[in-house]
Protein backbone atom coordinates (compact mmCIF):
# COMPACT_ATOMS: atom_id res chain seq x y z
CA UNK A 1 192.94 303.33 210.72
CA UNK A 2 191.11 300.17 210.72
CA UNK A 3 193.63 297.42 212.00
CA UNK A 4 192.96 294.68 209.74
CA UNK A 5 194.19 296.48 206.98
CA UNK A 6 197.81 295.81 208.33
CA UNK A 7 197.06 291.44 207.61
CA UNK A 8 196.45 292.32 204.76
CA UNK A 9 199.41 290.63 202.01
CA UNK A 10 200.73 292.60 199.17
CA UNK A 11 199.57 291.56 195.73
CA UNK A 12 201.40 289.34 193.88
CA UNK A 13 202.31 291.78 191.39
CA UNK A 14 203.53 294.53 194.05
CA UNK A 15 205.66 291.47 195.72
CA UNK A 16 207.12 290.62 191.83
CA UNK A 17 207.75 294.58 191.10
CA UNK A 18 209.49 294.49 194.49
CA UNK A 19 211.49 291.57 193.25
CA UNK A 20 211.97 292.70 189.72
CA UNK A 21 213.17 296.16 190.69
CA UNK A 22 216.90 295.88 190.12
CA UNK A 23 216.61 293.61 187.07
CA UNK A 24 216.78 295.21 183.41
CA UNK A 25 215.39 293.05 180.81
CA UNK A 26 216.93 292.24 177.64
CA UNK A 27 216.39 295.54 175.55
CA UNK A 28 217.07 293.57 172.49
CA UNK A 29 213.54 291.76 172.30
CA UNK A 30 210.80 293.41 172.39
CA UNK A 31 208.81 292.38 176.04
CA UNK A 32 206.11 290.05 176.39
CA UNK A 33 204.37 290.13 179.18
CA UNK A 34 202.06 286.50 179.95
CA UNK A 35 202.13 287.39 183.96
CA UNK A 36 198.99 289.49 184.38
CA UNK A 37 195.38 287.68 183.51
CA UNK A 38 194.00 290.36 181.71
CA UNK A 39 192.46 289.80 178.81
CA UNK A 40 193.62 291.29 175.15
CA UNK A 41 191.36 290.07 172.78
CA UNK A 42 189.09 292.89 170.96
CA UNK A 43 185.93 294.30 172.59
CA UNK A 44 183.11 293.38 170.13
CA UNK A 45 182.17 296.36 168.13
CA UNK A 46 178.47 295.55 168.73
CA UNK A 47 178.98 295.76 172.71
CA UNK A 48 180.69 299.35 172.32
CA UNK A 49 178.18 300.49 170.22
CA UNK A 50 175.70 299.48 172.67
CA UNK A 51 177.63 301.66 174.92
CA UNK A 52 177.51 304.92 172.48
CA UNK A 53 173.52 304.62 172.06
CA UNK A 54 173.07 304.68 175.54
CA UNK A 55 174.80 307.33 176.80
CA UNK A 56 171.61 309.14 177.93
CA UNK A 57 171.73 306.71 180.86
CA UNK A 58 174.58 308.97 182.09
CA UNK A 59 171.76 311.16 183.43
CA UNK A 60 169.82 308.62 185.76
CA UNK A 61 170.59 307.40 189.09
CA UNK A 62 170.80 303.39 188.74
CA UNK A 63 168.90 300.89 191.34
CA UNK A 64 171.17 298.68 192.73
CA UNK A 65 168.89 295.28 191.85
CA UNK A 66 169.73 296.96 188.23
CA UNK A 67 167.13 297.26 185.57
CA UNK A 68 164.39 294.23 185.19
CA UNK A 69 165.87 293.59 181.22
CA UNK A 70 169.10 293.04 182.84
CA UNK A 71 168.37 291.30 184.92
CA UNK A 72 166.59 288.51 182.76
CA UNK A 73 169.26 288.82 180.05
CA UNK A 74 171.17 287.38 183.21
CA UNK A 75 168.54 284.50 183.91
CA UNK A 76 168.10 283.98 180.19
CA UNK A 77 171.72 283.53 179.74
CA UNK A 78 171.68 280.76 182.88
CA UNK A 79 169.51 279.05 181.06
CA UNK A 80 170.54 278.59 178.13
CA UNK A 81 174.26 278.04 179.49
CA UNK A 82 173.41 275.62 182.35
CA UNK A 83 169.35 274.64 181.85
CA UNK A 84 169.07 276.34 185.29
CA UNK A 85 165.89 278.10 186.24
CA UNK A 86 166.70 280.99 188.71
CA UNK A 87 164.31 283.94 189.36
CA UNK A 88 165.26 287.53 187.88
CA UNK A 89 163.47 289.07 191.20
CA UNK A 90 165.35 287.36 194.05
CA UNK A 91 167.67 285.17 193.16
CA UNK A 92 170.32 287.36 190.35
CA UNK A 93 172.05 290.91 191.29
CA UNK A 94 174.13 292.79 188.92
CA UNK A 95 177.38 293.15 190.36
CA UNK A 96 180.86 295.40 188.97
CA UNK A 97 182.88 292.87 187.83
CA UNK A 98 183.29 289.37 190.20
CA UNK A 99 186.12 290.76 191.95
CA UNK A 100 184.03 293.36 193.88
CA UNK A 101 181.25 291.10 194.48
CA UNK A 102 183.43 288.11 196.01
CA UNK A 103 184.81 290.57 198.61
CA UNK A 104 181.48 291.82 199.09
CA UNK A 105 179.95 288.82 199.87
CA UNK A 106 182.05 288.34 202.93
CA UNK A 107 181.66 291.40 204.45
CA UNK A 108 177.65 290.76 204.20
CA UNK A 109 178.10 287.04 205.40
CA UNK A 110 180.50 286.84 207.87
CA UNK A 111 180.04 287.42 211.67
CA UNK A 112 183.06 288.09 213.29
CA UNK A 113 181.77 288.03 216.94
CA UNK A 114 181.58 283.95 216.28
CA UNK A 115 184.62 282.60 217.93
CA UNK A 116 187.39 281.51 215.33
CA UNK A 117 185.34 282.80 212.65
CA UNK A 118 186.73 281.03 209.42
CA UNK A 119 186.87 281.29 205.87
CA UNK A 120 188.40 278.24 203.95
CA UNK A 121 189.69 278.67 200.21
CA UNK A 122 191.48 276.67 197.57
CA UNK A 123 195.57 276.94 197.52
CA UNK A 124 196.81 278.12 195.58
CA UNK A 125 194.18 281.37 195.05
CA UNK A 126 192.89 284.02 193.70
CA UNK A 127 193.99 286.76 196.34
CA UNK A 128 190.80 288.89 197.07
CA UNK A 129 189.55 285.63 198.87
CA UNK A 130 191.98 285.85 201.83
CA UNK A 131 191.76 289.32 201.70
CA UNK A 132 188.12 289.96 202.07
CA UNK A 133 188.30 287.27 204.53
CA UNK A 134 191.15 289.25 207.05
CA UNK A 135 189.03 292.61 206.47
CA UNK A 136 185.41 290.77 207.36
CA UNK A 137 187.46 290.06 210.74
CA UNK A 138 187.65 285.97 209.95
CA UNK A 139 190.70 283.80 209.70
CA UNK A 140 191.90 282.04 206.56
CA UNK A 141 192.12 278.12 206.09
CA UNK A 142 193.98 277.54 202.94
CA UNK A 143 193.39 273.79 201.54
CA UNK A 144 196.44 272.17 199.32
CA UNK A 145 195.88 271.53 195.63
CA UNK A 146 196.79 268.00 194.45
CA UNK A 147 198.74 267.65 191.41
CA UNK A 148 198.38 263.98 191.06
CA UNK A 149 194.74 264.51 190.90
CA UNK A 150 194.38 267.09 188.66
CA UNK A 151 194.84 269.74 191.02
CA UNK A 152 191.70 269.27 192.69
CA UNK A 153 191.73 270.63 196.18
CA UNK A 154 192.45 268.26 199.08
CA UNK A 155 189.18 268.70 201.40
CA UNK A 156 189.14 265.92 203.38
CA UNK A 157 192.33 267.66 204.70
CA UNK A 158 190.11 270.34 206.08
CA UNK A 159 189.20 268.58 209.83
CA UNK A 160 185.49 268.56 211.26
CA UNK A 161 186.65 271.33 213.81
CA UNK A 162 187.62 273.88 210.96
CA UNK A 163 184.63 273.11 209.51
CA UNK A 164 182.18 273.46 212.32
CA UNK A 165 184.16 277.25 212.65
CA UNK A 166 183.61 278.21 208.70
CA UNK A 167 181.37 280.54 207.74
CA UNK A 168 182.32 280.99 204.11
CA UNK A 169 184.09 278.60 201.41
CA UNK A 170 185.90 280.52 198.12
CA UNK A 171 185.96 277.49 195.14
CA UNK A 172 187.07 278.44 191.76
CA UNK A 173 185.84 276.33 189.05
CA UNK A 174 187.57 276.54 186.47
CA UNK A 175 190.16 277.23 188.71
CA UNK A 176 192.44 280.20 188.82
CA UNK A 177 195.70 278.83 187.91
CA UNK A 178 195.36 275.33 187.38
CA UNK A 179 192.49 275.35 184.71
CA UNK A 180 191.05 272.70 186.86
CA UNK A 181 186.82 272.01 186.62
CA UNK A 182 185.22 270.99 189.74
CA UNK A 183 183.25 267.34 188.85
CA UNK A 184 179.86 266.81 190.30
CA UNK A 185 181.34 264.33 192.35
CA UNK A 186 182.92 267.37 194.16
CA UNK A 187 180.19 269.57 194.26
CA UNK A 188 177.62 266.59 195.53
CA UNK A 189 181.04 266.52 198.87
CA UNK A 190 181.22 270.19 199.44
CA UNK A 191 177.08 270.86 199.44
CA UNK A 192 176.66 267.78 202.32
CA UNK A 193 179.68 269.57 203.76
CA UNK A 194 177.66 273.09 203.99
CA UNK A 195 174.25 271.50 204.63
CA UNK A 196 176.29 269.55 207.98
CA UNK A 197 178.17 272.79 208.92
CA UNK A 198 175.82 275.99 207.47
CA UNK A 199 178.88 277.55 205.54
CA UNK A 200 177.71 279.71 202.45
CA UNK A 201 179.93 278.99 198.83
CA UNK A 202 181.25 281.53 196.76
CA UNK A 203 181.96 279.92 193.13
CA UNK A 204 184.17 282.35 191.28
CA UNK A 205 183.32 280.97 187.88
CA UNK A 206 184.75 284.21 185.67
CA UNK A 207 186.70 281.40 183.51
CA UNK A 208 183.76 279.40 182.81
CA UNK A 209 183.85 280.42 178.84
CA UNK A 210 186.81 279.19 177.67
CA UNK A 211 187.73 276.04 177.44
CA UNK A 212 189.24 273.49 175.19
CA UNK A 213 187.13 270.35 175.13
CA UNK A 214 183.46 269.32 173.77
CA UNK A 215 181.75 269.72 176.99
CA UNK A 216 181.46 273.18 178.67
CA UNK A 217 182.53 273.11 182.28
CA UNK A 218 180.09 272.01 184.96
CA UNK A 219 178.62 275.28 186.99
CA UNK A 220 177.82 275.56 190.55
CA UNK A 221 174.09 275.86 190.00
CA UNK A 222 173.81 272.98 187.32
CA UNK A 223 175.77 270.44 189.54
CA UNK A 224 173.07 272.49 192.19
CA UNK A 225 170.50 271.58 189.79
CA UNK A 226 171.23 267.84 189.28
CA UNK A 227 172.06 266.98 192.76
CA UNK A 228 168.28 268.28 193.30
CA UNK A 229 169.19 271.46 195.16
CA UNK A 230 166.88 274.24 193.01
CA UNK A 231 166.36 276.47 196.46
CA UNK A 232 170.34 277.04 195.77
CA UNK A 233 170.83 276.84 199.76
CA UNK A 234 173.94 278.72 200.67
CA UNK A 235 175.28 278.88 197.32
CA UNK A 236 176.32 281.91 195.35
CA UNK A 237 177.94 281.88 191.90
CA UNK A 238 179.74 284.77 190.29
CA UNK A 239 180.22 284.91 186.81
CA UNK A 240 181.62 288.11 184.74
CA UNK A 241 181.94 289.29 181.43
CA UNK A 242 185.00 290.74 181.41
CA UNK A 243 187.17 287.50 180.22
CA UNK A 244 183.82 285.77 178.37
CA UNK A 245 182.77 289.00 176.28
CA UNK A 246 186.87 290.69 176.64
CA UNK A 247 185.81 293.96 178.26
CA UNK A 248 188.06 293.67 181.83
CA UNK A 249 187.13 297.54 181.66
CA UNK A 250 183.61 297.31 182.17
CA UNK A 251 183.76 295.61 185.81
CA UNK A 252 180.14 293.90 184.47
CA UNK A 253 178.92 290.72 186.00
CA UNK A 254 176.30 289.27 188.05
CA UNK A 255 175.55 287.13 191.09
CA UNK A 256 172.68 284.62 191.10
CA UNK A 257 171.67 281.81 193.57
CA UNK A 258 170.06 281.35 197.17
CA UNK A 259 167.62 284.12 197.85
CA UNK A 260 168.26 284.05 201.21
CA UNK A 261 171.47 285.05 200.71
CA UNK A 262 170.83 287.68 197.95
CA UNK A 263 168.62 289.64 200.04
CA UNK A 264 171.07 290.87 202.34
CA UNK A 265 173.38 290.75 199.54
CA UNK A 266 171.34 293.42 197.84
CA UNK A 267 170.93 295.37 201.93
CA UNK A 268 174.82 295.63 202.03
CA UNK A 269 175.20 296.80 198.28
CA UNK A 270 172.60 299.55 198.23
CA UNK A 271 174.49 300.78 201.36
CA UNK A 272 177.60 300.61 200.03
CA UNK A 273 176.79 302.36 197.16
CA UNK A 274 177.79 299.49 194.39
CA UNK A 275 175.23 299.58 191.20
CA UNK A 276 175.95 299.58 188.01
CA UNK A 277 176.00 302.17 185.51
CA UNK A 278 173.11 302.33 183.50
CA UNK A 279 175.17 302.89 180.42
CA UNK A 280 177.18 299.77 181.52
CA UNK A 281 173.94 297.60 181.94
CA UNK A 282 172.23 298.44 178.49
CA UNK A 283 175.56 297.22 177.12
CA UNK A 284 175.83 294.14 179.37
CA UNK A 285 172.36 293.57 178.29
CA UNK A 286 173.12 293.46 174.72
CA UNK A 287 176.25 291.08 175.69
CA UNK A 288 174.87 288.52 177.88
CA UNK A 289 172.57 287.84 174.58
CA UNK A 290 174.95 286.96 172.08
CA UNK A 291 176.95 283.87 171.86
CA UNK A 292 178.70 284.47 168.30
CA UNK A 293 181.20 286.47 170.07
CA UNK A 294 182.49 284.21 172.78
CA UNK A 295 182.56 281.18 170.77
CA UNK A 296 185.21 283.29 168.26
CA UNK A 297 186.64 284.56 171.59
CA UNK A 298 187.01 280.44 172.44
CA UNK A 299 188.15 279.54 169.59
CA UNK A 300 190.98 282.22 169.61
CA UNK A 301 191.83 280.83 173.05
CA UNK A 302 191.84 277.50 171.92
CA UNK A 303 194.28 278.25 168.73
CA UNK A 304 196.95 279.67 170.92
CA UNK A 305 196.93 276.74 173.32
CA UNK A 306 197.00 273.97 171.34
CA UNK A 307 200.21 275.87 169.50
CA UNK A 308 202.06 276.79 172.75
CA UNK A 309 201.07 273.48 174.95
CA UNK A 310 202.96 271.24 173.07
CA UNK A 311 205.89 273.29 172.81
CA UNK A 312 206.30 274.09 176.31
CA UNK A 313 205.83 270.40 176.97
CA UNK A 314 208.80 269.20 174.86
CA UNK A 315 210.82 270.98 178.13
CA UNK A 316 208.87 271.06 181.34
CA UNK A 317 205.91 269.71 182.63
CA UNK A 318 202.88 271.66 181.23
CA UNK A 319 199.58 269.91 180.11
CA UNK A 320 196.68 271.48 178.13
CA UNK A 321 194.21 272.95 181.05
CA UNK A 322 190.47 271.84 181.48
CA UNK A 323 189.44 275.46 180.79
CA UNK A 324 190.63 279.28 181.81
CA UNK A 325 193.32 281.32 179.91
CA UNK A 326 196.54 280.28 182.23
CA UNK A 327 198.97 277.45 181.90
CA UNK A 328 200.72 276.21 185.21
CA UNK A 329 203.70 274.64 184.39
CA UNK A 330 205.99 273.03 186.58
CA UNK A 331 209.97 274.48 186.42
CA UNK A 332 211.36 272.61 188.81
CA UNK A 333 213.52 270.29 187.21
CA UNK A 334 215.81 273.56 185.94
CA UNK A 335 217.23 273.73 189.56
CA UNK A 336 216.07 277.11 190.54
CA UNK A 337 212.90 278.42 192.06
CA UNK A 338 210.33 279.22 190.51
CA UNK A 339 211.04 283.21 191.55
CA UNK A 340 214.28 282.85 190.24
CA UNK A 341 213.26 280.86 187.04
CA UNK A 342 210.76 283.93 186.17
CA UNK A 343 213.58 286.68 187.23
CA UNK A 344 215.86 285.00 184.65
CA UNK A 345 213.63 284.53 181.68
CA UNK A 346 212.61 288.30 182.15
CA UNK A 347 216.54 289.35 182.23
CA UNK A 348 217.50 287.39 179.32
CA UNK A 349 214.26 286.66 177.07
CA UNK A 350 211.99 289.77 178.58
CA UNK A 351 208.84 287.18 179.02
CA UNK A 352 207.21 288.05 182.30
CA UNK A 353 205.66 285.48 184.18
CA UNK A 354 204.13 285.05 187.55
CA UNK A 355 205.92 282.92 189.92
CA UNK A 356 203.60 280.80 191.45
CA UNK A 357 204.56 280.61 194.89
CA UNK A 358 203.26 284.41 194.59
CA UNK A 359 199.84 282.63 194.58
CA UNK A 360 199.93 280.48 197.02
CA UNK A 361 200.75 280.36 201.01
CA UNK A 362 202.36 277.96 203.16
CA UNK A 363 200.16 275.41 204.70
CA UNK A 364 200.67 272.32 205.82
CA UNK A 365 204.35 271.96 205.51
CA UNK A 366 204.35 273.31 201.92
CA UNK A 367 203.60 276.45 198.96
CA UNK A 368 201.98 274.46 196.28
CA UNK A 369 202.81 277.02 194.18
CA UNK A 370 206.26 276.33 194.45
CA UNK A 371 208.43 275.28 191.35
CA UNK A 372 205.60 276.43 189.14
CA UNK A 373 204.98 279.55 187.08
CA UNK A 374 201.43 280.94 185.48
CA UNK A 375 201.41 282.39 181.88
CA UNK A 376 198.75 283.81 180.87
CA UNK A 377 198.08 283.38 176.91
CA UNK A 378 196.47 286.57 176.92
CA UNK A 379 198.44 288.16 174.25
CA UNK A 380 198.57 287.70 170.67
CA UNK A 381 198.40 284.18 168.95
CA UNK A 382 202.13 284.89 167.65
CA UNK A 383 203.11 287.27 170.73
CA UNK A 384 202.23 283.57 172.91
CA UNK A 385 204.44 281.53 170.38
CA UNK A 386 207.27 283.98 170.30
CA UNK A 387 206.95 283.65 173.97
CA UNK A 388 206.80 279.74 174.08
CA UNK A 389 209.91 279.64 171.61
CA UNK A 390 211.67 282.05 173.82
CA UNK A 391 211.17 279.68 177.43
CA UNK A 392 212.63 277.09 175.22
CA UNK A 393 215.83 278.26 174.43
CA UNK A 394 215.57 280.01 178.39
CA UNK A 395 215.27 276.19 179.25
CA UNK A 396 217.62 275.35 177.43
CA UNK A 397 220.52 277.52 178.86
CA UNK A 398 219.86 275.95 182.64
């Protein structure tokens, strides 16, 4: 067996069944689960029937670069989103879902023959970035979010040394679980950072669709864009529709940036045998060129949110996110950990959570997950606001 697979961590929801295994949850209420990000919200009936009148597809072999009206649906959608021109020959790939694609990527950029070959990623994380790092053969470099800056990630923590070893930086913007947008202050920091020390960035930017204020939340490629960078060097963005159009089951998404970089992209795709169904693209198609449907989808978001924030806040520390579907609230104060909050809400109230040292890992003295929990407001707008009225009186009992 290939030996990497054993540094490889369990997922945070095998470590929380592991956890959860002896405890029974209170059979009087009915469960609501807010611990896995998956989104609930109906699948547009125009997007499944683009799925029925295509079924013919079924019969063709699909090219990996996808079909060319995908393909600009993709670009079309970038520019109308971001006023980003990108070309639909070399610089966008269709891609199942941006979880397959991030691990991708590092298996087609990383060389693990370079001494102390390193990929750096926020912390806490989304977990396929350390483990597509450990199975392309590089270390992981985990950089501390800061709370008192609105959880941006502390990279001037990061010393020149790790830097000159990096090959690949993960960002997530908005981030995955603090909600947190990346400024272009940021962006301008980590692009002088990869132009000094030739690192490629992955931005995971699934959660770039729902937010809560006026202003959408900056991309990769605008900030790209403004800064003056329009060759995108070393710089690939991921964006999916499975939280923006609500159809998790059609792993649909798309990759777009330096050409460079897509080129081999595309080389290690066609080999490992990762297009898209052609049923799956004529629907994708048809969803990347509507915008009625995720601002509903938004505003659904936004209604549950501005109900649950403020009633979560009356007993912990919780504050309305800059975007994404999570809230990261901070438990601490209740005298337990944050394991031990989530075990006992689940026992007594039957809300899962996530604890969020799950999604984190030590470094630098400390979990920064630790003392917080994720909830996902995935559910129903008055599944959510049971939930929230549950965690009160939970709170309440400690």
């Amino acid at each position: 067996m290939n030996p990497l697979l054993a540094k490889l961590h369990p997922y945070p929801f095998e470590r929380l069944r592991a956890l959860n295994q002896y405890i029974t949850p209170n059979p009087a209420l009915k469960p609501i689960g807010l611990g896995i990000g998956e989104p609930k919200h109906a699948t547009p009936e125009f997007i499944k029937q683009a799925l029925v009148d295509n079924l013919k597809g079924l019969a063709s072999y699909p090219a990996t670069a996808g079909e060319p009206a995908l393909r600009e649906a993709m670009v079309g959608w970038l520019a109308r989103r971001y006023a980003v021109k990108v070309d639909a020959a070399t610089q966008v790939l269709p891609v199942g879902g941006s979880r397959e694609a991030l691990f991708a990527l590092a298996q087609t950029v990383i060389d693990p023959t370079r001494a102390g070959a390193t990929v750096v990623c926020p912390n806490p994380f989304y977990q396929i970035y350390e483990g597509a790092a450990l199975l392309a053969g590089a270390q992981t470099a985990f950089v501390n979010s800061d709370p008192a800056r609105n959880f941006a990630a502390d990279w001037d923590s990061v010393s020149d040394a790790t830097w000159a070893r990096t090959q690949l930086l993960y960002v997530c913007s908005p981030g995955n679980p603090t909600g947190a947008v990346m400024p272009l202050a940021e962006w301008e920091r980590l692009f002088e950072l990869s132009d000094r020390f030739g690192f490629v960035i992955a931005s995971d930017e699934c959660y770039s669709e729902i937010y809560f204020r006026d202003e959408a939340p900056l991309g990769s490629l605008e900030a790209a864009t403004a800064l003056g960078r329009t060759d995108f060097r070393n710089l690939i963005a991921f964006t999916s529709l499975s939280k923006r159009s609500n159809v998790p089951g059609m792993r649909s998404g798309f990759v777009a940036g330096d050409a460079a970089l897509i080129k081999p992209f595309l080389l290690y795709r066609t080999y490992h045998g990762s297009a898209m169904n052609p049923v799956i693209q004529q629907a994708s198609i048809a969803a990347w060129h509507d915008e009625a449907h995720v601002a509903l989808n938004r505003d659904e978001y936004r209604t549950k949110f501005m109900q649950v924030t403020p009633l979560l806040a009356e007993v912990m520390s919780v504050a309305l996110p800059d975007a994404g579907f999570y809230l990261w609230a901070d438990v601490s104060r209740f005298g337990q950990n944050d394991i031990a909050f989530a075990q006992g809400l689940l026992a007594q109230y039957n809300v899962a959570v996530l604890p969020g040292s799950l999604l984190a890992r030590e470094s630098r003295g400390a979990n920064p997950g630790t003392g917080r929990i994720r909830l996902a407001l995935v559910a129903p707008a008055d599944e959510c606001l049971e939930a929230a009225h549950r965690i009160v009186s939970y709170t309440r009992t400690l």
